[in-house]
Protein backbone atom coordinates (compact mmCIF):
# COMPACT_ATOMS: atom_id res chain seq x y z
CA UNK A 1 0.00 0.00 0.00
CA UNK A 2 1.00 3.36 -0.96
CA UNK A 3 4.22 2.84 -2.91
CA UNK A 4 4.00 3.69 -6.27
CA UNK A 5 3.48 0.83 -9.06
CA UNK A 6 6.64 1.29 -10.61
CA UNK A 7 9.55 -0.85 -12.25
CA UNK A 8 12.96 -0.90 -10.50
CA UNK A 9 14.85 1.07 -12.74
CA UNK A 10 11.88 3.91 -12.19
CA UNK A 11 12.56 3.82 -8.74
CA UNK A 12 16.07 4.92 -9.26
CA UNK A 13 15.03 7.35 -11.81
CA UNK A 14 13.02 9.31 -8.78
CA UNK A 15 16.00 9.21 -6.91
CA UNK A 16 18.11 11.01 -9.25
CA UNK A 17 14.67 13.28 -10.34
CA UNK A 18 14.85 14.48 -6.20
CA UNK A 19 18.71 15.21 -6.31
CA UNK A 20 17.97 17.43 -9.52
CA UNK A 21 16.99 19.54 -7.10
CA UNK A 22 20.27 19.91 -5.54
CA UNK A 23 20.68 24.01 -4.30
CA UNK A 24 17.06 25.37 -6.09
CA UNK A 25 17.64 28.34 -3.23
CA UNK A 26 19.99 29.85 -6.32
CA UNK A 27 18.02 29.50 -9.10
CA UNK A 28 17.65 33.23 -9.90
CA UNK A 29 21.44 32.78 -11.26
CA UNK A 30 19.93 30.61 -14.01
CA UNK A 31 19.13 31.99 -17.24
CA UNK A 32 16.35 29.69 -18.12
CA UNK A 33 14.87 25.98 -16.63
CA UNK A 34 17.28 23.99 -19.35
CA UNK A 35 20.63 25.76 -17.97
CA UNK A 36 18.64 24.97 -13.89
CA UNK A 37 17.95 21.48 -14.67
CA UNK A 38 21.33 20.87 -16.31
CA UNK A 39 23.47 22.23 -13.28
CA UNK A 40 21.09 20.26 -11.11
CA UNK A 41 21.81 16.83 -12.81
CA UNK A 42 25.52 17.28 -12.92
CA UNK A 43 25.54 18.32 -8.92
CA UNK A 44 22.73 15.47 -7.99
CA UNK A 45 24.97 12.87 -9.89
CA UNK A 46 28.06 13.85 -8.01
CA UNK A 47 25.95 13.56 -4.74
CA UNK A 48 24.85 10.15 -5.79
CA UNK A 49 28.26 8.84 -6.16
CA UNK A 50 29.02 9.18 -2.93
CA UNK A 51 29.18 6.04 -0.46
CA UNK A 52 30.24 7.69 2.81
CA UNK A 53 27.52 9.05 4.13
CA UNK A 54 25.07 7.39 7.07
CA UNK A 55 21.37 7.09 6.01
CA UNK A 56 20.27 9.56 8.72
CA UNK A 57 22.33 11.95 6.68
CA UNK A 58 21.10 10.41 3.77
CA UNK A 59 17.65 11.15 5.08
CA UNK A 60 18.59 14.50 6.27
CA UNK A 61 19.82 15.70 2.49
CA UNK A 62 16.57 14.24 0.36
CA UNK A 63 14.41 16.42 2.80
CA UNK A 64 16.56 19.30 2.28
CA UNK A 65 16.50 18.94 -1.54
CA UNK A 66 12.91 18.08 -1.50
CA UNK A 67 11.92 21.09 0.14
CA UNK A 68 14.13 23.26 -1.89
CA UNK A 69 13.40 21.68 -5.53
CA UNK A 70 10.08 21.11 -5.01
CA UNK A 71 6.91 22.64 -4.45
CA UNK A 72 5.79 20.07 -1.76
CA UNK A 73 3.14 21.64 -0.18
CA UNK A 74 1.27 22.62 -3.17
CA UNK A 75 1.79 18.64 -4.77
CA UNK A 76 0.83 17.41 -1.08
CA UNK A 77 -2.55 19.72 -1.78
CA UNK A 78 -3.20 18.33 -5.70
CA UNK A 79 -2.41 15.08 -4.18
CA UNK A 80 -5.68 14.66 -1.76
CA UNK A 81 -7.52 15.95 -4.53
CA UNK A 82 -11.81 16.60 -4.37
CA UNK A 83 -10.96 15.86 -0.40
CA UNK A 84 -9.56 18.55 0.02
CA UNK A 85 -12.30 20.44 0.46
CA UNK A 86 -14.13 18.46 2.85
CA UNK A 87 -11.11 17.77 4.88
CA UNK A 88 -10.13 20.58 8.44
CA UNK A 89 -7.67 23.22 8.23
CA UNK A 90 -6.08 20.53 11.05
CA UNK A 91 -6.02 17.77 9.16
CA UNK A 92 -5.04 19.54 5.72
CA UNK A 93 -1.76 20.75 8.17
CA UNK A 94 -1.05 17.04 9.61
CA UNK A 95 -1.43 15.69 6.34
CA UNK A 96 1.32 17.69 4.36
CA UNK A 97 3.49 17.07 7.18
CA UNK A 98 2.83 13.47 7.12
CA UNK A 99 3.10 13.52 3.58
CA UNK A 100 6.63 14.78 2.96
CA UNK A 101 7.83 12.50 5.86
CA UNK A 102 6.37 9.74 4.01
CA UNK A 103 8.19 11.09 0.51
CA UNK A 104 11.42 11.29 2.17
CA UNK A 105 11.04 7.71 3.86
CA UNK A 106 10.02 6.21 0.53
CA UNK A 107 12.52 7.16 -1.58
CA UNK A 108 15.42 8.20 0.42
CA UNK A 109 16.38 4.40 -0.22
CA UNK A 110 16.27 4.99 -4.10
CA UNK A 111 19.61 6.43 -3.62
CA UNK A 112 21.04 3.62 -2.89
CA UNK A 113 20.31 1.78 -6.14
CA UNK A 114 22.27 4.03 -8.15
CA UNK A 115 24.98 2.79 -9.81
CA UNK A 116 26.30 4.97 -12.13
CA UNK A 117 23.10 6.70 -14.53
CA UNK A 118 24.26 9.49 -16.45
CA UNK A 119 21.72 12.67 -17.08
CA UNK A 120 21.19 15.01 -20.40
CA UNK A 121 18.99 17.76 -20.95
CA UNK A 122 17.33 17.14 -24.17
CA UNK A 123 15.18 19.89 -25.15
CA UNK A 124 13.22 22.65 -23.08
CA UNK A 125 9.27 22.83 -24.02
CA UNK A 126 7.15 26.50 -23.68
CA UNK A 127 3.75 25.87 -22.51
CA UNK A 128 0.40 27.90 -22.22
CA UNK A 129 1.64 29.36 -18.61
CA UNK A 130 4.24 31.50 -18.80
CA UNK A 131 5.42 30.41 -15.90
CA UNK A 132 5.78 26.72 -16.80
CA UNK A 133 8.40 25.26 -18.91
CA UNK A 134 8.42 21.28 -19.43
CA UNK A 135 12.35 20.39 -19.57
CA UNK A 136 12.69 17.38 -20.94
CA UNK A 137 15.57 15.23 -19.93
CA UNK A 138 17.26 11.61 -20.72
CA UNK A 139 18.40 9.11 -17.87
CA UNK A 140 21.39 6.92 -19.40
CA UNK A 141 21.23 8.56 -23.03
CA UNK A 142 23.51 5.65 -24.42
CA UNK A 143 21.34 2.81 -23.03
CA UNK A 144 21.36 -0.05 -25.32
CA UNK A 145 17.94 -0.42 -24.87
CA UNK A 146 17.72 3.56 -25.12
CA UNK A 147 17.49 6.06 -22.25
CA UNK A 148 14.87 6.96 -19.51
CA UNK A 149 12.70 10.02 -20.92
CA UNK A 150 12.47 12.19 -17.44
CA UNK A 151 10.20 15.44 -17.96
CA UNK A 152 10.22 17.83 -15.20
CA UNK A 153 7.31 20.33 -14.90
CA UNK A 154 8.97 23.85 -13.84
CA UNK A 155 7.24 27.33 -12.82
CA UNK A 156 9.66 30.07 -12.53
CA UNK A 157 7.76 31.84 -9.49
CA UNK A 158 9.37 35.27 -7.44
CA UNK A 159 12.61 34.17 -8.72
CA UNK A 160 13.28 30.74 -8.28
CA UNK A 161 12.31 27.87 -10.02
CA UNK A 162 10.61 24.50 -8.78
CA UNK A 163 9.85 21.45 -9.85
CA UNK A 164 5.54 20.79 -9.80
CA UNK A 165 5.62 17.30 -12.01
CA UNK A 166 7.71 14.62 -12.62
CA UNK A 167 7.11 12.28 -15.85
CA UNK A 168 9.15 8.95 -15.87
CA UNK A 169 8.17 7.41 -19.54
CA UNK A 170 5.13 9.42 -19.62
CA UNK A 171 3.92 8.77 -16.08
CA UNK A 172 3.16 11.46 -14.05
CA UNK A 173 4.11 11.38 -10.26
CA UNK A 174 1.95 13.03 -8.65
CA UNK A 175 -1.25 12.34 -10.50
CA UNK A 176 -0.05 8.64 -9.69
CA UNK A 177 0.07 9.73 -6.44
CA UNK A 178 -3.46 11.28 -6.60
CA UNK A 179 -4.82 8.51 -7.66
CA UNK A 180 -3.66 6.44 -5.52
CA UNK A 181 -4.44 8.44 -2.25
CA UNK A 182 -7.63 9.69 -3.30
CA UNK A 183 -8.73 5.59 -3.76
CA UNK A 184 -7.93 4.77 -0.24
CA UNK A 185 -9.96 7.88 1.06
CA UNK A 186 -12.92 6.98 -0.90
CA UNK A 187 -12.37 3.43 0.21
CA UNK A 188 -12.30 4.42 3.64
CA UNK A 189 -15.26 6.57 3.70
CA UNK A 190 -14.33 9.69 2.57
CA UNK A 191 -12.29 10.68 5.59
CA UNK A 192 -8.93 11.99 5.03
CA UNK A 193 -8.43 11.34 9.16
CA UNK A 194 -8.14 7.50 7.45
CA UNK A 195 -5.39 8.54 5.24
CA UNK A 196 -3.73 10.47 7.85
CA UNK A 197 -3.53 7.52 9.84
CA UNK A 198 -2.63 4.98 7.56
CA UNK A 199 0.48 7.49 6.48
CA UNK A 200 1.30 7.68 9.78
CA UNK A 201 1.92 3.85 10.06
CA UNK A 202 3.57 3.52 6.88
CA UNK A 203 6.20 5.96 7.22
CA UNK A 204 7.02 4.25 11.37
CA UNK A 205 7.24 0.90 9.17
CA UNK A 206 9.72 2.47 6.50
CA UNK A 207 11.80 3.69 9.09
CA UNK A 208 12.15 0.45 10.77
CA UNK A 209 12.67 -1.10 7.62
CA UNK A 210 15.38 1.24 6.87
CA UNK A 211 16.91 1.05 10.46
CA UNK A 212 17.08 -2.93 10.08
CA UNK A 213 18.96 -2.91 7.07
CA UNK A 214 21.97 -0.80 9.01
């Protein structure tokens, strides 16, 4: 429950999609979201070659790149979707908590199934918005069985850019995630208080996971 239906060698992809968030506090330097996204890769990649740090500081990194890459309270918002509305100012607070530790839990462990994918910014894609730009980048361009098409969602907003979408192969993350969340709710009555909980136990289990495997 709650892990998104993905292949293995997605699972790394996210890992290396977080770490392309690597320093977003100094994105007004950046001329536009292909020159961001490029620096980003080259930085997460030399991040994920390293072996020598502990996966509390593991941990403590993804959350700091989560939060500065992403827009993670706005995606934890999209993600409860009609609910919202129907759901306290309380829980809507506990929630977005709950939900980045549960990000951070889930895929802090992606990082360790790197092993050496390189990163390329393709091609950078205008949309409607004129704040959104869809960058679309390649995971292992020289793949024999060709690369990993990665397209990151980006809104230049009050000077900094961050990351709203993730596509791996034409799946997007968070409606995934949506999806997925907004199933169990109806499943369980409509009450976001169900979700809340059920996060709640699934991140304590990660983390004991995680803390067996040291």
């Amino acid at each position: 429950m709650f892990a998104l239906r993905i292949v293995k060698s997605a699972a790394v992809s996210i890992g290396l999609v977080v770490l392309l968030a690597t320093s977003a506090l100094a994105a007004p330097s950046h001329r536009d979201p292909g020159e961001f996204v490029t620096e980003l890769g080259n930085r997460a990649i030399e991040l994920l070659g390293s072996r020598i740090v502990s996966e509390e500081e593991q941990e403590r990194r993804f959350r700091q790149l989560l939060r500065e890459g992403f827009a993670v309270r706005k995606i934890g918002k999209f993600v409860l979707g009609k609910y919202r509305r129907s759901a306290t100012k309380g829980e809507i607070s506990e929630f977005l908590d709950l939900f980045e530790d549960y990000i951070v839990s889930l895929y802090s462990s992606a990082f360790r199934n790197y092993s050496g994918e390189t990163f390329v910014v393709a091609r950078v894609v205008k949309t409607r918005s004129p704040r959104d730009t869809m960058v679309v980048a390649h995971i292992n361009p020289d793949a024999p069985d060709g690369p990993t098409k990665v397209v990151f969602q980006v809104r230049h907003s009050s000077d900094y850019y961050k990351v709203l979408d993730v596509k791996i192969q034409g799946v997007s993350m968070i409606v995934t995630q949506r999806d997925e969340f907004t199933g169990f709710i109806r499943n369980n009555g409509g009450k976001v208080a169900a979700l809340i909980e059920a996060l709640r136990k699934k991140t304590a289990s990660l983390r004991t996971r995680a803390g067996k495997t040291q």
